[in-house]
PDB file of N, CA and C in Angstrom:
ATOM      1  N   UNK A   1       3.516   3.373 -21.927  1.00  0.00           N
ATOM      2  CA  UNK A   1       4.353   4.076 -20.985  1.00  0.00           C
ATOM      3  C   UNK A   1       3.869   3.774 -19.561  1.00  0.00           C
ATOM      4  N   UNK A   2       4.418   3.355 -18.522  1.00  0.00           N
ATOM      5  CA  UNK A   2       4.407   3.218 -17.334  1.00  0.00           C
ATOM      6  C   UNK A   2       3.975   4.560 -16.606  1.00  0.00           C
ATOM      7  N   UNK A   3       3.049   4.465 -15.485  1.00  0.00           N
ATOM      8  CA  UNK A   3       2.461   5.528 -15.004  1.00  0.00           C
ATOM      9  C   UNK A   3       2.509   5.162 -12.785  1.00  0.00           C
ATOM     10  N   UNK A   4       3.070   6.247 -12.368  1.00  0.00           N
ATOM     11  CA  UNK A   4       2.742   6.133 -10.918  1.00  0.00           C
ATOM     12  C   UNK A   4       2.010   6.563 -10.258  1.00  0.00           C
ATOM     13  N   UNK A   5       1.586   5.853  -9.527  1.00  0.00           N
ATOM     14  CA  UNK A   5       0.041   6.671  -8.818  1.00  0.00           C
ATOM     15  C   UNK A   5       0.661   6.298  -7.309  1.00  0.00           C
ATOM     16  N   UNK A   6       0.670   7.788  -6.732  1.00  0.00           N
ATOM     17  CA  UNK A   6       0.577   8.036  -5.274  1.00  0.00           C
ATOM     18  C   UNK A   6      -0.568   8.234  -4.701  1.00  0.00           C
ATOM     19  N   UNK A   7      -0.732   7.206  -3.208  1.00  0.00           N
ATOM     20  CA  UNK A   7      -1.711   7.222  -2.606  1.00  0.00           C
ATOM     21  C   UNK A   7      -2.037   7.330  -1.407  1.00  0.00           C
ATOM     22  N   UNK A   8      -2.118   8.271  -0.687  1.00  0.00           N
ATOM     23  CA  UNK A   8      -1.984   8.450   0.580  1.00  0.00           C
ATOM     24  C   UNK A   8      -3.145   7.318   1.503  1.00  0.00           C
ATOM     25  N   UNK A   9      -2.638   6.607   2.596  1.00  0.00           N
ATOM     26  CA  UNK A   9      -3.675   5.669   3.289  1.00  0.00           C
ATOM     27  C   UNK A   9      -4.953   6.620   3.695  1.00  0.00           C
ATOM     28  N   UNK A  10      -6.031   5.771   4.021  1.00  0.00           N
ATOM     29  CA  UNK A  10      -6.900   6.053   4.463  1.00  0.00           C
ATOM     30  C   UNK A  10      -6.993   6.608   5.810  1.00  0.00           C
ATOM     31  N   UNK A  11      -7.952   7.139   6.839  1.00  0.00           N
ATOM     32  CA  UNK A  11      -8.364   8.124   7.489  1.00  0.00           C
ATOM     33  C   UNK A  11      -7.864   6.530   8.872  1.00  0.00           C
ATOM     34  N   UNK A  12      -6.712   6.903   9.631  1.00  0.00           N
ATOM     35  CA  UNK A  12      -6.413   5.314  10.708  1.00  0.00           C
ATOM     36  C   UNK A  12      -7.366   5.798  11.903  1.00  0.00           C
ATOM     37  N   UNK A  13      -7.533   4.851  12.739  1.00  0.00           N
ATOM     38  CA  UNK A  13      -8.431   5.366  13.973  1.00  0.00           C
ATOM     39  C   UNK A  13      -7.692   6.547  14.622  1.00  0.00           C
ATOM     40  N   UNK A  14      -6.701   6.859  14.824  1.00  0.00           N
ATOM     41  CA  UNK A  14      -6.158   7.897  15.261  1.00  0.00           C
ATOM     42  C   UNK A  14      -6.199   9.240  14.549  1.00  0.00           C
ATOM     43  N   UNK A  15      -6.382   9.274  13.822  1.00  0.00           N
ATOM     44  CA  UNK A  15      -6.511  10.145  12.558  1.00  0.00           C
ATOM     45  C   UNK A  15      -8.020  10.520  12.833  1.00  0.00           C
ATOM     46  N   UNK A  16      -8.945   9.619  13.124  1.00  0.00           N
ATOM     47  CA  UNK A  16     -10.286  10.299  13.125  1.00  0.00           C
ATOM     48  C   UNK A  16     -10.231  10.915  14.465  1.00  0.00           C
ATOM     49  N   UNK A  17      -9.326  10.541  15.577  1.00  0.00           N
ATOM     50  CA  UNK A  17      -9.342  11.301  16.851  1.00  0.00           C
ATOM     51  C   UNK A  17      -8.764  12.645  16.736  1.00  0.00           C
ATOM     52  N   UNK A  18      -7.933  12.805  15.392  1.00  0.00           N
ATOM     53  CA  UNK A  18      -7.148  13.910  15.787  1.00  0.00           C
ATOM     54  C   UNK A  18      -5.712  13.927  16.507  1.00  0.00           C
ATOM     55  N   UNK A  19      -5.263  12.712  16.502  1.00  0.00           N
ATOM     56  CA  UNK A  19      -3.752  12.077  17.447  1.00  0.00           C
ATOM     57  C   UNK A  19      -2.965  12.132  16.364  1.00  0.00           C
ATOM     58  N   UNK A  20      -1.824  12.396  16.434  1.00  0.00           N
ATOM     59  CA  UNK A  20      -0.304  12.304  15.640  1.00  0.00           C
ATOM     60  C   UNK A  20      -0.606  10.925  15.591  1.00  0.00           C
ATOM     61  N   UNK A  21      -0.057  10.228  14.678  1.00  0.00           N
ATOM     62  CA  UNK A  21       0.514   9.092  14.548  1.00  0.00           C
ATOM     63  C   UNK A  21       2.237   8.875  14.407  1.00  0.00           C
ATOM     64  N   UNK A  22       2.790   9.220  13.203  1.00  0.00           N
ATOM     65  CA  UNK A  22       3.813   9.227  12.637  1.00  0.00           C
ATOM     66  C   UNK A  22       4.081   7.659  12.914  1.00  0.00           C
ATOM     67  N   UNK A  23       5.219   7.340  13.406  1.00  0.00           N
ATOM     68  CA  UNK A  23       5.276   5.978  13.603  1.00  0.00           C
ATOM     69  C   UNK A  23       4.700   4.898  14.090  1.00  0.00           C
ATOM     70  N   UNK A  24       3.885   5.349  14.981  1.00  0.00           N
ATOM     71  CA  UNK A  24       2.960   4.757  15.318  1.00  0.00           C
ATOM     72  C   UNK A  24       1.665   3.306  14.582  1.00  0.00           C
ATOM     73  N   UNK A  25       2.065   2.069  14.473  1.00  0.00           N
ATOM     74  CA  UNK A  25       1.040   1.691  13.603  1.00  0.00           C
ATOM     75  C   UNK A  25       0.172   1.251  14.170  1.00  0.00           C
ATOM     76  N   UNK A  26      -1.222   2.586  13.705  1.00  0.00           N
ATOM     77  CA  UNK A  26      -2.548   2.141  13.998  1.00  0.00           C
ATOM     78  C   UNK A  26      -3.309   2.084  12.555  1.00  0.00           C
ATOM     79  N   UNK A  27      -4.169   0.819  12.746  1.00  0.00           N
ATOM     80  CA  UNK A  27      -5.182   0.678  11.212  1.00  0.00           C
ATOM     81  C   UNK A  27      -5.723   1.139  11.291  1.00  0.00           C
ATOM     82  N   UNK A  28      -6.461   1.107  10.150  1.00  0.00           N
ATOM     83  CA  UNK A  28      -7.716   1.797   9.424  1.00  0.00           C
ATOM     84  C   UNK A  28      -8.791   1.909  10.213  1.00  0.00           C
ATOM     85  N   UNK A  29      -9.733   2.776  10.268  1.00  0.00           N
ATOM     86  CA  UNK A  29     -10.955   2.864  10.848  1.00  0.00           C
ATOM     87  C   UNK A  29     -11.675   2.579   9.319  1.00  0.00           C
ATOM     88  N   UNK A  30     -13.081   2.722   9.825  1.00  0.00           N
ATOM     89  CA  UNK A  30     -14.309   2.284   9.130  1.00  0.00           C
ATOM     90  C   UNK A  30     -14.307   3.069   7.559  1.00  0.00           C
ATOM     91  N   UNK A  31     -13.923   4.695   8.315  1.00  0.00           N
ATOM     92  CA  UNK A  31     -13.959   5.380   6.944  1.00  0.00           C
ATOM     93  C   UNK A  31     -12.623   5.324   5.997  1.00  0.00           C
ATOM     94  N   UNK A  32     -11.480   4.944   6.921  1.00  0.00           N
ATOM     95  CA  UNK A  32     -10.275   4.695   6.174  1.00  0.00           C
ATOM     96  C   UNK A  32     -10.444   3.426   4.807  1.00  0.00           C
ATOM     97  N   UNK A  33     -11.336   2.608   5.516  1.00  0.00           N
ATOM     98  CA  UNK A  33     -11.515   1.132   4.474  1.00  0.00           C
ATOM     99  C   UNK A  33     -12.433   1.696   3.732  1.00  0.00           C
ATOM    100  N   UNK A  34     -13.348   2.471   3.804  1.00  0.00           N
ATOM    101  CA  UNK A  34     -14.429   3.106   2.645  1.00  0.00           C
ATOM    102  C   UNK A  34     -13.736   4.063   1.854  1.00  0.00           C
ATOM    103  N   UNK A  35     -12.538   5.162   1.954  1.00  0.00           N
ATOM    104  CA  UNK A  35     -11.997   5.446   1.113  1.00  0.00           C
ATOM    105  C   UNK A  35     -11.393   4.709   0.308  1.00  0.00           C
ATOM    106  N   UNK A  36     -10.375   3.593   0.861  1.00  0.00           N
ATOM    107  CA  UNK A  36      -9.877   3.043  -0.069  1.00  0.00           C
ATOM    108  C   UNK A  36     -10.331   1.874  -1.070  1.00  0.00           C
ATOM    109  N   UNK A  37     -11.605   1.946  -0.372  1.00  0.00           N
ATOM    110  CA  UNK A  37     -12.295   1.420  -1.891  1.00  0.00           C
ATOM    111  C   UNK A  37     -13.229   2.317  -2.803  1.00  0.00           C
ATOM    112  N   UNK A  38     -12.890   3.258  -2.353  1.00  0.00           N
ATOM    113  CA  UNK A  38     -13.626   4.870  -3.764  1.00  0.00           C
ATOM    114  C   UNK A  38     -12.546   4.969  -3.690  1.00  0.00           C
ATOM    115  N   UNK A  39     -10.927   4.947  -3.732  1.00  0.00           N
ATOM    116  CA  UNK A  39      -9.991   4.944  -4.790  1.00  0.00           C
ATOM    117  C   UNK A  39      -9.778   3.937  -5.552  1.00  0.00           C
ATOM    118  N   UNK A  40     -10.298   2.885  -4.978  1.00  0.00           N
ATOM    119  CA  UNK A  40     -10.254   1.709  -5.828  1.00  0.00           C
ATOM    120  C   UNK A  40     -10.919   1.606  -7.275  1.00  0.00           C
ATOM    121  N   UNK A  41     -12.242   2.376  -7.002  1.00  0.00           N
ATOM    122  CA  UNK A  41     -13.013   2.440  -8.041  1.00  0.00           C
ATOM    123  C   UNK A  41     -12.519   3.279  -8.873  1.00  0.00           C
ATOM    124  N   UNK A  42     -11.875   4.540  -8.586  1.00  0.00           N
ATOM    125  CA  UNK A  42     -11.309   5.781  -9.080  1.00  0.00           C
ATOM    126  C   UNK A  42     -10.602   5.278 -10.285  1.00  0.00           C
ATOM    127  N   UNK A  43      -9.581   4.083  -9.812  1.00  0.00           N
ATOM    128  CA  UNK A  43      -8.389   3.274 -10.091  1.00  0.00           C
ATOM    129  C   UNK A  43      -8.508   1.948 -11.035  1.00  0.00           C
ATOM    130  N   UNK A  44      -9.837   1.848 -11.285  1.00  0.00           N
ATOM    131  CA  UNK A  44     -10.092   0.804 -12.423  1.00  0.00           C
ATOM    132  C   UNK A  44      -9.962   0.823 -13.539  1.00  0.00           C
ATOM    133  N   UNK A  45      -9.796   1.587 -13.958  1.00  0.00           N
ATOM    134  CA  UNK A  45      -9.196   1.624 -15.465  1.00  0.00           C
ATOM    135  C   UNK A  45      -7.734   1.674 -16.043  1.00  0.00           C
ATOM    136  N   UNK A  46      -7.053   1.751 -14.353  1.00  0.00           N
ATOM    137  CA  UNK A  46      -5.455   1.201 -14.517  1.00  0.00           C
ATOM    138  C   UNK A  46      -5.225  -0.055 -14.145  1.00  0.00           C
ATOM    139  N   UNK A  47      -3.923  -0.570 -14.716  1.00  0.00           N
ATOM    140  CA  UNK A  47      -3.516  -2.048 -14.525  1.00  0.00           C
ATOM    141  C   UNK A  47      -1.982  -1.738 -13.785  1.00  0.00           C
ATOM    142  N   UNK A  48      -2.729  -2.150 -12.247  1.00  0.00           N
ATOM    143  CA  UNK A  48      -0.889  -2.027 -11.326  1.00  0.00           C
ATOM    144  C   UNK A  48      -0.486  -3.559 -11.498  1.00  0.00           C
ATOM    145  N   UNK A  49       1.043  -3.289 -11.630  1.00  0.00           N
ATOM    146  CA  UNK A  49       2.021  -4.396 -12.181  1.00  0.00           C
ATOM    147  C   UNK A  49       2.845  -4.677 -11.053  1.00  0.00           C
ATOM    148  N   UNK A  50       3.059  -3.918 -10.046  1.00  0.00           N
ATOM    149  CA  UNK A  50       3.697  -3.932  -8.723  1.00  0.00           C
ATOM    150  C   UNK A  50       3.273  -2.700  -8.366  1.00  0.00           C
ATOM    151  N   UNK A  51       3.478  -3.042  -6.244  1.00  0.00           N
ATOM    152  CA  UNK A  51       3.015  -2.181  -5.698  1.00  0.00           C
ATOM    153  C   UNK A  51       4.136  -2.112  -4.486  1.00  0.00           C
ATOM    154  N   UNK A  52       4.224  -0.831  -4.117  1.00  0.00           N
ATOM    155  CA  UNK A  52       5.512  -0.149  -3.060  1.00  0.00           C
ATOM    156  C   UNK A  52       4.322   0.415  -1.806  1.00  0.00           C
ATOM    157  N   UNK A  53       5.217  -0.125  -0.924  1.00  0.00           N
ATOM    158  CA  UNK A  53       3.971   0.888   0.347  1.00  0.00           C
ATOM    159  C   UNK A  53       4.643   0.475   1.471  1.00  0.00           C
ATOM    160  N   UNK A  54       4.276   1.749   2.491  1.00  0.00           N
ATOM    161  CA  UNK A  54       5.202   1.684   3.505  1.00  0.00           C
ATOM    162  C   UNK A  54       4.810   0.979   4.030  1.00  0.00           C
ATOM    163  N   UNK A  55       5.894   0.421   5.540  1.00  0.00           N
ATOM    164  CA  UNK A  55       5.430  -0.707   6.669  1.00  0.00           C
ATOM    165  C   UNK A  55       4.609  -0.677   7.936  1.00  0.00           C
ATOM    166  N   UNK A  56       4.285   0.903   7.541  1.00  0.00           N
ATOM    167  CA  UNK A  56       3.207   0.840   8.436  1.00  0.00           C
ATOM    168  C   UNK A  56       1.378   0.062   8.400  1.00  0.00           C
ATOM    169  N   UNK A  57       1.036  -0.407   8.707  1.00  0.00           N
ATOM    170  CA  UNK A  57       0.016  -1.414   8.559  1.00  0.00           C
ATOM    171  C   UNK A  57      -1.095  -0.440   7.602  1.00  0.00           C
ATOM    172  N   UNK A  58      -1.363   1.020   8.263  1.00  0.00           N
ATOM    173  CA  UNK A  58      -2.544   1.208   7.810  1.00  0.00           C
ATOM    174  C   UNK A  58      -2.482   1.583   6.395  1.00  0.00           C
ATOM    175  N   UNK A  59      -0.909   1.826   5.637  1.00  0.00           N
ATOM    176  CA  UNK A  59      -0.944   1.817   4.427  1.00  0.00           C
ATOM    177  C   UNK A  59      -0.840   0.595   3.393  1.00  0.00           C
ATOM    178  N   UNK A  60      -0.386  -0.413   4.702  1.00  0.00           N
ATOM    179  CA  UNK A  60      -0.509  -1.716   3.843  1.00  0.00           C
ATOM    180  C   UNK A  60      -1.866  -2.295   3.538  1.00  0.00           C
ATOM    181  N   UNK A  61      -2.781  -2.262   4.424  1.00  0.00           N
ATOM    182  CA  UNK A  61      -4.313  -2.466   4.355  1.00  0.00           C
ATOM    183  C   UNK A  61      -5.104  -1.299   3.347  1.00  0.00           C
ATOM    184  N   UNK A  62      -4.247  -0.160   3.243  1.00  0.00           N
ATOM    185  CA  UNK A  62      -4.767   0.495   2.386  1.00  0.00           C
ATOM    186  C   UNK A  62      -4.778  -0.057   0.687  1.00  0.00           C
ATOM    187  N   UNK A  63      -3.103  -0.680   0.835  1.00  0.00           N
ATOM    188  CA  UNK A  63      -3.021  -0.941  -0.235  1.00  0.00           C
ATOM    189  C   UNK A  63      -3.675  -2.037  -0.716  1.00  0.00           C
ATOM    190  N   UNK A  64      -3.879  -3.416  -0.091  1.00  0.00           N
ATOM    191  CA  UNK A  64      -4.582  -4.142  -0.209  1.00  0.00           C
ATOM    192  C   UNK A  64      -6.066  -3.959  -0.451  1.00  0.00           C
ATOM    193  N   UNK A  65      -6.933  -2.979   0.118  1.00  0.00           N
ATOM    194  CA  UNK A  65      -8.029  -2.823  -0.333  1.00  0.00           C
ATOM    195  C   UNK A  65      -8.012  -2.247  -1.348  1.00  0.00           C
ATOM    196  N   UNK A  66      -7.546  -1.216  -1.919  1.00  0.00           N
ATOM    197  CA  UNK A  66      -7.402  -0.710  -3.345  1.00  0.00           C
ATOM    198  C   UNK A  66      -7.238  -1.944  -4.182  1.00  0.00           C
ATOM    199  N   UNK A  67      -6.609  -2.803  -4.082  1.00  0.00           N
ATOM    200  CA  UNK A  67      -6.176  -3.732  -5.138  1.00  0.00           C
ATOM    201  C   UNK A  67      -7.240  -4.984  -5.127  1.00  0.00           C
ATOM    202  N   UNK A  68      -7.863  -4.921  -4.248  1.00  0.00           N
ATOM    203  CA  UNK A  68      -8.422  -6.469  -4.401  1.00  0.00           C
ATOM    204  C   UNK A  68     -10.306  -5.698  -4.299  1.00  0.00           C
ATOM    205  N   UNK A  69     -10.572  -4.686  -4.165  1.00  0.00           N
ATOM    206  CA  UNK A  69     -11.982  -4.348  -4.395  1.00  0.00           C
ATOM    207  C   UNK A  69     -12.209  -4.534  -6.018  1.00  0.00           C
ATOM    208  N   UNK A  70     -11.374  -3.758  -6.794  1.00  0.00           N
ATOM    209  CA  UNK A  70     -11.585  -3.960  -8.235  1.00  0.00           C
ATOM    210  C   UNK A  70     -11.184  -5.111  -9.134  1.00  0.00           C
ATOM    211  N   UNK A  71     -11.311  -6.022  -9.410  1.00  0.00           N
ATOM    212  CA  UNK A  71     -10.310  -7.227 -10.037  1.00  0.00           C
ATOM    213  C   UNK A  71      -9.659  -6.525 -11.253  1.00  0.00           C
ATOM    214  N   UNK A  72     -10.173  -5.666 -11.492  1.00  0.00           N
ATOM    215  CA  UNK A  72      -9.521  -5.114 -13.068  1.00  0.00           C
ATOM    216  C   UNK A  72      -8.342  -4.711 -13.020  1.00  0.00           C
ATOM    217  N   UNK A  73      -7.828  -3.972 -11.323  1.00  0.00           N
ATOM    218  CA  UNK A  73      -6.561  -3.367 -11.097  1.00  0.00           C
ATOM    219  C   UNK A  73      -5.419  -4.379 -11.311  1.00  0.00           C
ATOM    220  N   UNK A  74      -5.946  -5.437 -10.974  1.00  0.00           N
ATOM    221  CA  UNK A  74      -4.653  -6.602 -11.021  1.00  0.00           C
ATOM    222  C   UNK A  74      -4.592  -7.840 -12.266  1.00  0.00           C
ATOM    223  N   UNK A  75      -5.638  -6.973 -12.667  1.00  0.00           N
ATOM    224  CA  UNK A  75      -5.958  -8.369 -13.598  1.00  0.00           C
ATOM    225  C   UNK A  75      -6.305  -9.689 -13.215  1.00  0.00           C
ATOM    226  N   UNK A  76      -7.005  -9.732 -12.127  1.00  0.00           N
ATOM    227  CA  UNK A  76      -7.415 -10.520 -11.797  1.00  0.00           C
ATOM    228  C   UNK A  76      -6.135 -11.547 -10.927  1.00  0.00           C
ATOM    229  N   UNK A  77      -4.910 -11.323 -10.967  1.00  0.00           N
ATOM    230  CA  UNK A  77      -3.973 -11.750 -10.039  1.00  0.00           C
ATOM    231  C   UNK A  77      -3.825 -11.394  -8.397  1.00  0.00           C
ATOM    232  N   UNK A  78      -3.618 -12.224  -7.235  1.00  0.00           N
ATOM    233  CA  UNK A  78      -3.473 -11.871  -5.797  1.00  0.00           C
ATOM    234  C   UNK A  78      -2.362 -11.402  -5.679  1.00  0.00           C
ATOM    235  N   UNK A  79      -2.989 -10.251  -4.476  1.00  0.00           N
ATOM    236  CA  UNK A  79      -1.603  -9.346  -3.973  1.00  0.00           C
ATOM    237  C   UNK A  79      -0.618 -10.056  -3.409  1.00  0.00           C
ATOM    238  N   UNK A  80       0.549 -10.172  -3.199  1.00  0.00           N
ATOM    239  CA  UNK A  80       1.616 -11.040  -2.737  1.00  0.00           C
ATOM    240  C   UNK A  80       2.210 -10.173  -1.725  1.00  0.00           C
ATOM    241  N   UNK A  81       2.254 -10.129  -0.753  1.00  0.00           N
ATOM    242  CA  UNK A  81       3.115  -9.235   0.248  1.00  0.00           C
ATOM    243  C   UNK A  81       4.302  -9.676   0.367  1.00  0.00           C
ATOM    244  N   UNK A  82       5.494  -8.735  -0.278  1.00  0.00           N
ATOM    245  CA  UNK A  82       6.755  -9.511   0.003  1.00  0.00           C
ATOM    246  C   UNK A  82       8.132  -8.662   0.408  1.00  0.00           C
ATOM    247  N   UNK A  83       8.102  -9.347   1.612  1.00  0.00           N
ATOM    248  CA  UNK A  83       9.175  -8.858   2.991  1.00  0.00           C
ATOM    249  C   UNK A  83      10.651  -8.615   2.372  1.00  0.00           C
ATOM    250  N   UNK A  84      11.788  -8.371   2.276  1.00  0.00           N
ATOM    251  CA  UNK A  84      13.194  -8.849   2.276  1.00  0.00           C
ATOM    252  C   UNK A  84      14.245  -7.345   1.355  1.00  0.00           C
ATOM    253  N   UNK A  85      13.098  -6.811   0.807  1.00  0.00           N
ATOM    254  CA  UNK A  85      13.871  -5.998  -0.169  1.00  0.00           C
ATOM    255  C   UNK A  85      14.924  -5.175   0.570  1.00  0.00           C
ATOM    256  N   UNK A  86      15.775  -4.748   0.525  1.00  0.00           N
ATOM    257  CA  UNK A  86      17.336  -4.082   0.960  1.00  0.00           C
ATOM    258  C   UNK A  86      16.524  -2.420   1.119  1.00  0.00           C
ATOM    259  N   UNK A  87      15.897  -1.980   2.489  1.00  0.00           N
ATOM    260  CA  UNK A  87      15.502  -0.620   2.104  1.00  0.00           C
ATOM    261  C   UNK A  87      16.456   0.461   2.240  1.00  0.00           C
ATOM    262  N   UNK A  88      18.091  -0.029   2.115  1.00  0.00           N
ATOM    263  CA  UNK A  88      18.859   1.122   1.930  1.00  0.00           C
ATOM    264  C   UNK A  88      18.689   1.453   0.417  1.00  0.00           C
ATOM    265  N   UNK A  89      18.658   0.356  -0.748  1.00  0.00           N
ATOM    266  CA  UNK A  89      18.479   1.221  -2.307  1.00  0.00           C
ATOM    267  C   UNK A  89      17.334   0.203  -2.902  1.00  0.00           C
ATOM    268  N   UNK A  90      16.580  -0.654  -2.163  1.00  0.00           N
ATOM    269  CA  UNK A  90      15.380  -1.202  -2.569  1.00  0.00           C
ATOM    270  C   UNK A  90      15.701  -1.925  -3.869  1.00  0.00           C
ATOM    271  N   UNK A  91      17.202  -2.454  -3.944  1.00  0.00           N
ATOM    272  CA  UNK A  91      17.372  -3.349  -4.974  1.00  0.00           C
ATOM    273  C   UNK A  91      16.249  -4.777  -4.621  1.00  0.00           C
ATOM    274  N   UNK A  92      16.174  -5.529  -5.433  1.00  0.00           N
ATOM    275  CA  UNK A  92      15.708  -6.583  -5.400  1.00  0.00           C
ATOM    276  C   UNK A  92      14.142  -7.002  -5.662  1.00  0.00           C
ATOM    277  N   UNK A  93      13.294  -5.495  -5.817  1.00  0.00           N
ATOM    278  CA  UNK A  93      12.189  -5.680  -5.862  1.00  0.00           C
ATOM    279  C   UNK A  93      11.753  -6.738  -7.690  1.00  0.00           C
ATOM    280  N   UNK A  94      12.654  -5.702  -8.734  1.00  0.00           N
ATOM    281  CA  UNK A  94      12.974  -6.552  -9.466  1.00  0.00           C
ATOM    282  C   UNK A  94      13.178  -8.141 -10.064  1.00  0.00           C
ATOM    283  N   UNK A  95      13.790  -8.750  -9.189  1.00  0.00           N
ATOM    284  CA  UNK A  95      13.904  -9.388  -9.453  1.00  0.00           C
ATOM    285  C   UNK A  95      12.703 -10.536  -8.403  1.00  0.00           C
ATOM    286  N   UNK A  96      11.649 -10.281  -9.031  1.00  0.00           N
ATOM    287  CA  UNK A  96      10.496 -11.023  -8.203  1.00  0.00           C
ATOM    288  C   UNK A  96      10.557 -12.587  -9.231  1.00  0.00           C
ATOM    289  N   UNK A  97      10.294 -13.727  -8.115  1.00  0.00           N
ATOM    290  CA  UNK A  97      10.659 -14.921  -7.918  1.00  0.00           C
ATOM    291  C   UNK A  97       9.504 -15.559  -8.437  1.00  0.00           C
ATOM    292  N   UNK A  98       8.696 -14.838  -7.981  1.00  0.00           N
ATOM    293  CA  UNK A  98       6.647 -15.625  -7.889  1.00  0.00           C
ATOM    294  C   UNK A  98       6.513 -15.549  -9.733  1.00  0.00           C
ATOM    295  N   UNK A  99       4.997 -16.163  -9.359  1.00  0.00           N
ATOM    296  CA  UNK A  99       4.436 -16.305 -10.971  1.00  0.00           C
ATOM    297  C   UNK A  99       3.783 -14.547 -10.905  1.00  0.00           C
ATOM    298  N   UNK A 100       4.426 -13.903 -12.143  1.00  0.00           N
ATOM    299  CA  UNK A 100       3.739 -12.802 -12.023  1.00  0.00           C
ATOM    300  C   UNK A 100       2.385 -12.822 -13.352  1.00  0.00           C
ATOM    301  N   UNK A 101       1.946 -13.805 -13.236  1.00  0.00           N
ATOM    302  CA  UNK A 101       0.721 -14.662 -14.367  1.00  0.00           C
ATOM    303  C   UNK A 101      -0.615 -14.258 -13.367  1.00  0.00           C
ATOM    304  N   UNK A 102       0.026 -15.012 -12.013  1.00  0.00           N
ATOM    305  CA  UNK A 102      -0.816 -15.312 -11.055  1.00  0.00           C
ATOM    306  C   UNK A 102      -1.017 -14.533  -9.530  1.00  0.00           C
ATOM    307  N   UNK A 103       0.359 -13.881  -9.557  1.00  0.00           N
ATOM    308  CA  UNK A 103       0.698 -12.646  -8.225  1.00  0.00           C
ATOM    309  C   UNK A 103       1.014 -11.492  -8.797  1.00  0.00           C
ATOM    310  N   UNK A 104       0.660 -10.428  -7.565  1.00  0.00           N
ATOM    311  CA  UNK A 104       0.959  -9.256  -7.324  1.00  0.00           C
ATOM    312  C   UNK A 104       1.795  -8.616  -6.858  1.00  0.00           C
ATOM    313  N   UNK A 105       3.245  -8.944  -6.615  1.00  0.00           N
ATOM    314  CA  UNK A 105       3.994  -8.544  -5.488  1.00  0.00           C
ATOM    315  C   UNK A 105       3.706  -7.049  -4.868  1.00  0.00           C
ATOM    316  N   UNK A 106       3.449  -7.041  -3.717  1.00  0.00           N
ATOM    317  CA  UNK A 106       3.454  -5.693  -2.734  1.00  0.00           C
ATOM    318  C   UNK A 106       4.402  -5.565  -1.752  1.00  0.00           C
ATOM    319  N   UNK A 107       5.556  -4.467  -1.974  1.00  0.00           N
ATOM    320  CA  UNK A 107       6.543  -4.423  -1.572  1.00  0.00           C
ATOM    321  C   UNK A 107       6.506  -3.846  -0.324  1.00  0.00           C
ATOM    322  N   UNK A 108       6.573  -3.562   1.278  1.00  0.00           N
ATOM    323  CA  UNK A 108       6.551  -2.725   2.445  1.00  0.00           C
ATOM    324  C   UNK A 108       7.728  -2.073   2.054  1.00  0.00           C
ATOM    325  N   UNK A 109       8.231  -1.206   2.567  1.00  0.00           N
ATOM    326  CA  UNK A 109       9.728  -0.571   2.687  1.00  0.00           C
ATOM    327  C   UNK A 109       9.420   0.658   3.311  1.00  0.00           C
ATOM    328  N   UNK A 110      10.470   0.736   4.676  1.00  0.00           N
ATOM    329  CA  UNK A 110      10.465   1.710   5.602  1.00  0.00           C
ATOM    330  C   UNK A 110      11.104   3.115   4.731  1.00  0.00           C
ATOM    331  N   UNK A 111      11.367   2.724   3.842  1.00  0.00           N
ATOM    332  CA  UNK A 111      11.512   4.504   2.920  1.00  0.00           C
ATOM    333  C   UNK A 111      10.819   5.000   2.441  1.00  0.00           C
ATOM    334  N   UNK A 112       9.253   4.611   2.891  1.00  0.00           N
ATOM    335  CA  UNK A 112       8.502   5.484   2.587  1.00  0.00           C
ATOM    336  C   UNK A 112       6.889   5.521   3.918  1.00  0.00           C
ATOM    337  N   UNK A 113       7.750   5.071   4.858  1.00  0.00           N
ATOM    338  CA  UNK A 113       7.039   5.691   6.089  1.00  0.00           C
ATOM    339  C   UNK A 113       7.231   6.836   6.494  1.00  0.00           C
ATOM    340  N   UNK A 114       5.992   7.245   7.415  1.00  0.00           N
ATOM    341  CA  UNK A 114       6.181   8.856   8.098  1.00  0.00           C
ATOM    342  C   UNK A 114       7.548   8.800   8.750  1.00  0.00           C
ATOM    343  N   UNK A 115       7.787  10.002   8.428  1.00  0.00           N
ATOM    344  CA  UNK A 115       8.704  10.962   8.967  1.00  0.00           C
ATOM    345  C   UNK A 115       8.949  10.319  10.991  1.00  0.00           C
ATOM    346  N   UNK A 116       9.954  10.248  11.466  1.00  0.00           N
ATOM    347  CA  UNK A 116       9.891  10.062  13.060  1.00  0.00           C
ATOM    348  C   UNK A 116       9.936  10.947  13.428  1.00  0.00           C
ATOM    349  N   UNK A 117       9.101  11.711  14.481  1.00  0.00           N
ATOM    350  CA  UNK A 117       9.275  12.554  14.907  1.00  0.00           C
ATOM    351  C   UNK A 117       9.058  12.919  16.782  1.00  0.00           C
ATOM    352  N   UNK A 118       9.814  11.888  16.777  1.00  0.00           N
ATOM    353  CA  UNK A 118      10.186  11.474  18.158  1.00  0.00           C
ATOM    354  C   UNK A 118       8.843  11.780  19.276  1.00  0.00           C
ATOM    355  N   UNK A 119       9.378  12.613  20.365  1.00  0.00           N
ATOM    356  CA  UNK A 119       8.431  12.697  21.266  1.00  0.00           C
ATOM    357  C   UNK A 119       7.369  13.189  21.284  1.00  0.00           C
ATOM    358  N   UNK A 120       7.254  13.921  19.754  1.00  0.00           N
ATOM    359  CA  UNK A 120       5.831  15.344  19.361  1.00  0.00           C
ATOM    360  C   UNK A 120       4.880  14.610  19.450  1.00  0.00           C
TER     361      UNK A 120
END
């Protein structure tokens, strides 16, 4: 049976200041990349088959470190970052093109970035 694991990004430099972000893309700080490799470890005894994550950077670097600290998560296959999917109904993720022998596809899609919340 197929299983989803939600993962919130790591701690971004703004985040350790205490600053809103929301749309804003700022990366990871020091401790953001050290969490996401103690979820990584957390996360070794699952096998991700594809991965969804928003377009903001610091969850994409999140996701990437989760996946490539443990080789077990991927089975030993590279993450593939791949641009194009339709994020009005995210058709197309499906139908991935690559060797999935040898890749990971990691999908961005702005439907699952923060909330905008304009001038706050």
């Amino acid at each position: 049976m197929a299983k989803l694991i939600l993962i919130r990004h790591g701690q971004s430099l703004w985040n350790a200041e205490n600053k809103f972000t929301g749309w804003v893309d700022v990366p990871l700080g020091e401790q953001g990349r050290a969490e996401a490799t103690i979820a990584s470890c957390k996360l070794k005894d699952y096998r991700v088959r594809v991965c969804f994550t928003s377009m903001l950077f610091r969850a994409i670097e999140t996701a990437i470190v989760i996946l490539t600290e443990v080789d077990d998560i991927c089975d030993g296959r590279i993450p593939i970052i791949k641009h194009g999917v339709d994020d009005r109904d995210c058709h197309g993720w499906d139908q991935y093109k690559g060797d999935r022998e040898q890749e990971l596809p990691v999908y961005p899609t702005a439907m699952l970035d923060e909330r905008y919340y304009g001038e706050l």
